[in-house]
C-alpha atoms as a PDB file:
ATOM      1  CA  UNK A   1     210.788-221.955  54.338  1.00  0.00           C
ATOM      2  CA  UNK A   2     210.878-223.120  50.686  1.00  0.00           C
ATOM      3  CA  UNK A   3     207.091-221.685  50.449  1.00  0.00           C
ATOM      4  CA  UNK A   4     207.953-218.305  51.898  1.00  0.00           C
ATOM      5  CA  UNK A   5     211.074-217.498  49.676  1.00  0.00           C
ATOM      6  CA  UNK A   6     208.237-218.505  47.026  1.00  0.00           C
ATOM      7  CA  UNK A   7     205.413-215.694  48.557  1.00  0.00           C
ATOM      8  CA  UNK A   8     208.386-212.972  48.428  1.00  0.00           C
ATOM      9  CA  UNK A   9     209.408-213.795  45.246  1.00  0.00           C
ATOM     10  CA  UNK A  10     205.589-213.866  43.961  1.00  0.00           C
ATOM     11  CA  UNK A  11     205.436-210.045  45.888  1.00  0.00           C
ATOM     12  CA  UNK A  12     208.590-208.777  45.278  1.00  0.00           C
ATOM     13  CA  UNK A  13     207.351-209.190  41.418  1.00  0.00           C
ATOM     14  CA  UNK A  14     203.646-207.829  41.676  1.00  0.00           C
ATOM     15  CA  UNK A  15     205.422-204.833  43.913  1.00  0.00           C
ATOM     16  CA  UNK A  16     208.193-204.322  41.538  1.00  0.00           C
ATOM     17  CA  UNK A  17     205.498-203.994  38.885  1.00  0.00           C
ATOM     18  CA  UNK A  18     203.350-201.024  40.884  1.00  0.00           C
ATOM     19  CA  UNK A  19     207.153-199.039  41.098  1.00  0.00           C
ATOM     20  CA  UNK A  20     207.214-199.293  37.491  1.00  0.00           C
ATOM     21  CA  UNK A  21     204.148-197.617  37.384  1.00  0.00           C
ATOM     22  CA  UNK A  22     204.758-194.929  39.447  1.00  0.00           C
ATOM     23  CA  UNK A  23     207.799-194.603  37.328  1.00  0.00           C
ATOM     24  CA  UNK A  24     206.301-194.231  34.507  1.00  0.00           C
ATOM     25  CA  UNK A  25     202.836-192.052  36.072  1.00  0.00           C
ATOM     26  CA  UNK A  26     203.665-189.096  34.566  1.00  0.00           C
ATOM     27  CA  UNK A  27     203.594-190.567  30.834  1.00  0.00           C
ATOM     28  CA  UNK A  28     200.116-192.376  31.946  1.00  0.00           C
ATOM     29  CA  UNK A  29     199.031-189.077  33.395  1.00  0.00           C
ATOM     30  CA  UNK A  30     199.726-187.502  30.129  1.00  0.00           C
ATOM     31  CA  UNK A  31     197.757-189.884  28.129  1.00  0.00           C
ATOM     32  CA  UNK A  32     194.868-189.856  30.220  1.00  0.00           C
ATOM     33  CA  UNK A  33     194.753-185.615  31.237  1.00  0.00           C
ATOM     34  CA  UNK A  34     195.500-185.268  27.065  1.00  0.00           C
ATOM     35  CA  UNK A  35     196.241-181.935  26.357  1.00  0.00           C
ATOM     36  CA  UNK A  36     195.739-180.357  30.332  1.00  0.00           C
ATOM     37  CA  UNK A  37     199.317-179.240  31.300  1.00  0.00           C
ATOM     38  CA  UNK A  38     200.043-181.625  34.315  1.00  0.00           C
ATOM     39  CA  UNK A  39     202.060-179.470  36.914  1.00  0.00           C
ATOM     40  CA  UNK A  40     205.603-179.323  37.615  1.00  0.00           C
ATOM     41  CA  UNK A  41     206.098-182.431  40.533  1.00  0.00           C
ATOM     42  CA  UNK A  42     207.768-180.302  43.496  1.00  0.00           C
ATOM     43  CA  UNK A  43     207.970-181.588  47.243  1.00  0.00           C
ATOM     44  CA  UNK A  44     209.755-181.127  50.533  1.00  0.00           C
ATOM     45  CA  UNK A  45     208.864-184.522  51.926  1.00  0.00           C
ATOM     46  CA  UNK A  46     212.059-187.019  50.683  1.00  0.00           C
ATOM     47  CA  UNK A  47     211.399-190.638  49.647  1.00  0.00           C
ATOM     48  CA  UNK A  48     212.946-191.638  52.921  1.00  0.00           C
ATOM     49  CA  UNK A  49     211.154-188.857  54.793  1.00  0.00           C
ATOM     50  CA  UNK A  50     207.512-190.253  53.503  1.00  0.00           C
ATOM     51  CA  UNK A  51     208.413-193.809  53.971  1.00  0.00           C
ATOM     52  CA  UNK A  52     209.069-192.882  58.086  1.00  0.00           C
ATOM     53  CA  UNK A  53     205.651-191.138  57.885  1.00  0.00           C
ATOM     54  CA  UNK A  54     203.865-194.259  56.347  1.00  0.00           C
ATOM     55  CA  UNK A  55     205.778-196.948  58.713  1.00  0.00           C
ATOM     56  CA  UNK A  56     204.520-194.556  61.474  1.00  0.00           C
ATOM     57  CA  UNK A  57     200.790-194.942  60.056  1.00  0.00           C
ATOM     58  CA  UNK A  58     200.960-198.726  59.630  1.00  0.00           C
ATOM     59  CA  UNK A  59     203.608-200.236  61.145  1.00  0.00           C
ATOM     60  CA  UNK A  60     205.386-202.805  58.810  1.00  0.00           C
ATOM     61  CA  UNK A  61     208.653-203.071  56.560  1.00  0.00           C
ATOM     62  CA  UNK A  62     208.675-200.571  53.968  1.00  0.00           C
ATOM     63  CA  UNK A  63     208.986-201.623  50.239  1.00  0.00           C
ATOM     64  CA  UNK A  64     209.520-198.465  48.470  1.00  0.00           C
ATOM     65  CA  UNK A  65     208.198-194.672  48.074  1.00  0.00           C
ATOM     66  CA  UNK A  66     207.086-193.845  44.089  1.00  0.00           C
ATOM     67  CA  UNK A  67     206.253-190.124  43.619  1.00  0.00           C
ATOM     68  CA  UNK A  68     202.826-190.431  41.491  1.00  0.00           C
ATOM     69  CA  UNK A  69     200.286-188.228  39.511  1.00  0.00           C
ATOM     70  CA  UNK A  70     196.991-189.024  41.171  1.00  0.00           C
ATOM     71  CA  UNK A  71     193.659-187.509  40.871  1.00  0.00           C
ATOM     72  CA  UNK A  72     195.111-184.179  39.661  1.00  0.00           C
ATOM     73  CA  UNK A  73     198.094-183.844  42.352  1.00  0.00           C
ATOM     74  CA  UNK A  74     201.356-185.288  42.708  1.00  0.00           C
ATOM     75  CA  UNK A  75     201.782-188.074  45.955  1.00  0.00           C
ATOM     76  CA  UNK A  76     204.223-190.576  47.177  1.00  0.00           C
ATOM     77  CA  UNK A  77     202.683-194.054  47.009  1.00  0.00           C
ATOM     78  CA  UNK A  78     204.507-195.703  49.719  1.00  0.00           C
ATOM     79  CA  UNK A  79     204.147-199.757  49.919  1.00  0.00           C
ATOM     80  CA  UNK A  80     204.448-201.149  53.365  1.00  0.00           C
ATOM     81  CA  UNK A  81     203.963-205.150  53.842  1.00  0.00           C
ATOM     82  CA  UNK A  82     202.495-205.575  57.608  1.00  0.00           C
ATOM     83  CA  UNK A  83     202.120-209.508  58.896  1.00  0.00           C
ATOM     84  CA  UNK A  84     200.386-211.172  54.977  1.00  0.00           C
ATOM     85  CA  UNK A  85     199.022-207.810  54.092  1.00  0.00           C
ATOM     86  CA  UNK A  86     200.226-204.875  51.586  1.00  0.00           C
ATOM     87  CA  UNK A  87     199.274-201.644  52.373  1.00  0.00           C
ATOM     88  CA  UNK A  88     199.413-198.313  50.171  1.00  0.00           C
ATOM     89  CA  UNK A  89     199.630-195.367  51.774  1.00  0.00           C
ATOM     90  CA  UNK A  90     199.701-191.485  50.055  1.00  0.00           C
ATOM     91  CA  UNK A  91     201.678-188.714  51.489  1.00  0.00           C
ATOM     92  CA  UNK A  92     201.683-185.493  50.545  1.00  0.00           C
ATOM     93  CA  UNK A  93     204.955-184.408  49.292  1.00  0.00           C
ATOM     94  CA  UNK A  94     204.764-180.695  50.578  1.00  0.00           C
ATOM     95  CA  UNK A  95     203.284-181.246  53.955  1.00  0.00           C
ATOM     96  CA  UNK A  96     203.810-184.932  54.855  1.00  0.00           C
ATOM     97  CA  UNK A  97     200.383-185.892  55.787  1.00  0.00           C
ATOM     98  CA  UNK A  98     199.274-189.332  55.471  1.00  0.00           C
ATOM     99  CA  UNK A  99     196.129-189.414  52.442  1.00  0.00           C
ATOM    100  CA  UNK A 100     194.356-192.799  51.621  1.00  0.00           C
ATOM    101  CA  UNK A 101     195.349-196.100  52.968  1.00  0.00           C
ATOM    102  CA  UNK A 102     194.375-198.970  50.956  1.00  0.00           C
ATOM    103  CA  UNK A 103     194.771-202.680  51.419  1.00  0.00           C
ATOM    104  CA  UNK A 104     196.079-203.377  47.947  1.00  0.00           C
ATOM    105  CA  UNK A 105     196.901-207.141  46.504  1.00  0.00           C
ATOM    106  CA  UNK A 106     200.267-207.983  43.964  1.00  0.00           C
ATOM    107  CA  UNK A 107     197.705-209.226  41.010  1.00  0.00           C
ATOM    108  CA  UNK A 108     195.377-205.633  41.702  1.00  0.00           C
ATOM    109  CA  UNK A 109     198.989-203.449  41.669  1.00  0.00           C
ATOM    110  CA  UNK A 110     199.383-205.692  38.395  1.00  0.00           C
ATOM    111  CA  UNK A 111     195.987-205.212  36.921  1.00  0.00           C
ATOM    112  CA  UNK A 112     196.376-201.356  37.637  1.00  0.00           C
ATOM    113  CA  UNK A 113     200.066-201.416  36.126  1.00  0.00           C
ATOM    114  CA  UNK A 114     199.076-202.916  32.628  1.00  0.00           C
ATOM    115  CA  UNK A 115     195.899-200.530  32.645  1.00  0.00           C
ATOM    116  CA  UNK A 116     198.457-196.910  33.137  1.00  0.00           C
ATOM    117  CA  UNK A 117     200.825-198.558  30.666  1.00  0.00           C
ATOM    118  CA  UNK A 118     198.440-199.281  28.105  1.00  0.00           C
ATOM    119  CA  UNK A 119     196.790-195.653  28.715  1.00  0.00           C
ATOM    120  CA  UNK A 120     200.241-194.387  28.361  1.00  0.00           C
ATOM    121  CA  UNK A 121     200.749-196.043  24.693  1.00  0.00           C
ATOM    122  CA  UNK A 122     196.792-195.125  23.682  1.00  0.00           C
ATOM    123  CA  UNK A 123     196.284-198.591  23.983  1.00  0.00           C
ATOM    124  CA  UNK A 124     192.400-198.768  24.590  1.00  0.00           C
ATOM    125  CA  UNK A 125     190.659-202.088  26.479  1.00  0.00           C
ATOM    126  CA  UNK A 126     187.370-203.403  26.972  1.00  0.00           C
ATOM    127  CA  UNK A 127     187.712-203.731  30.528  1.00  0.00           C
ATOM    128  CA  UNK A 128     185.785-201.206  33.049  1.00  0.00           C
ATOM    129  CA  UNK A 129     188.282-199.233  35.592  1.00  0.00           C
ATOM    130  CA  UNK A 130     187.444-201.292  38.566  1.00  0.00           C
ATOM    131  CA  UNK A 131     188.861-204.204  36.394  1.00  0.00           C
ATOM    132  CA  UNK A 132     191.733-203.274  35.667  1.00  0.00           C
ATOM    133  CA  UNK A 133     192.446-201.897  38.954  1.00  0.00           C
ATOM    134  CA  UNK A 134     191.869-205.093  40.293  1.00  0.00           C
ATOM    135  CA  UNK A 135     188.433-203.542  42.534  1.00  0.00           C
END
């Protein structure tokens, strides 16, 4: 019992570390586009609308919904926690379907954290991309 409240705690930290990050995407986004206007985030899809989507894809309790710059578009990141694993998975915010699912682990969602925060602040590192996205 002692050892599970311990495993949450551990996730609930790494997990409340990738929502900070999708919190703060935009400012990342920013740093890494530079000057490229990033476009104004719009959607139909609700937090609560893409977290029913994602729970539909893989099955599993639902840990939150961040709307994210990725790759040139805006997404919801939606973490779901199924049996020990922690899934990602993208939805479109204008049509609701599912993008990538990834298996993703609290110390990767940490790695990739510190690397948008830093981007965000022009903070530069030695570290290659897969690195600090913890690939």
């Amino acid at each position: 019992m002692m050892q599970t409240k311990r495993t949450l705690s551990v996730l609930g930290i790494g997990l409340g570390l990738a929502a900070l990050a999708g919190g703060l995407s935009l400012v990342a986004a920013r740093a890494q586009e530079g000057k490229k206007a990033i476009p104004t985030p719009t959607g139909k899809i609700t937090p609560w609308q893409a977290i029913k989507i994602a729970t539909t894809k893989v099955p599993g309790q639902a840990l939150n919904a961040n709307f994210e710059f990725d790759e040139g578009h805006w997404v919801y990141g939606v973490m779901v926690v199924s049996g020990k694993k922690i899934h990602e998975i993208e939805i479109d915010p204008n049509t609701g379907k599912v993008g990538d699912v990834e298996e993703v682990t609290p110390e990767g969602e940490g790695k990739e954290v510190t690397a948008e925060l830093n981007a965000a602040l022009g903070v530069k590192s030695d570290k290659s991309d897969k690195e600090k996205e913890g690939k």
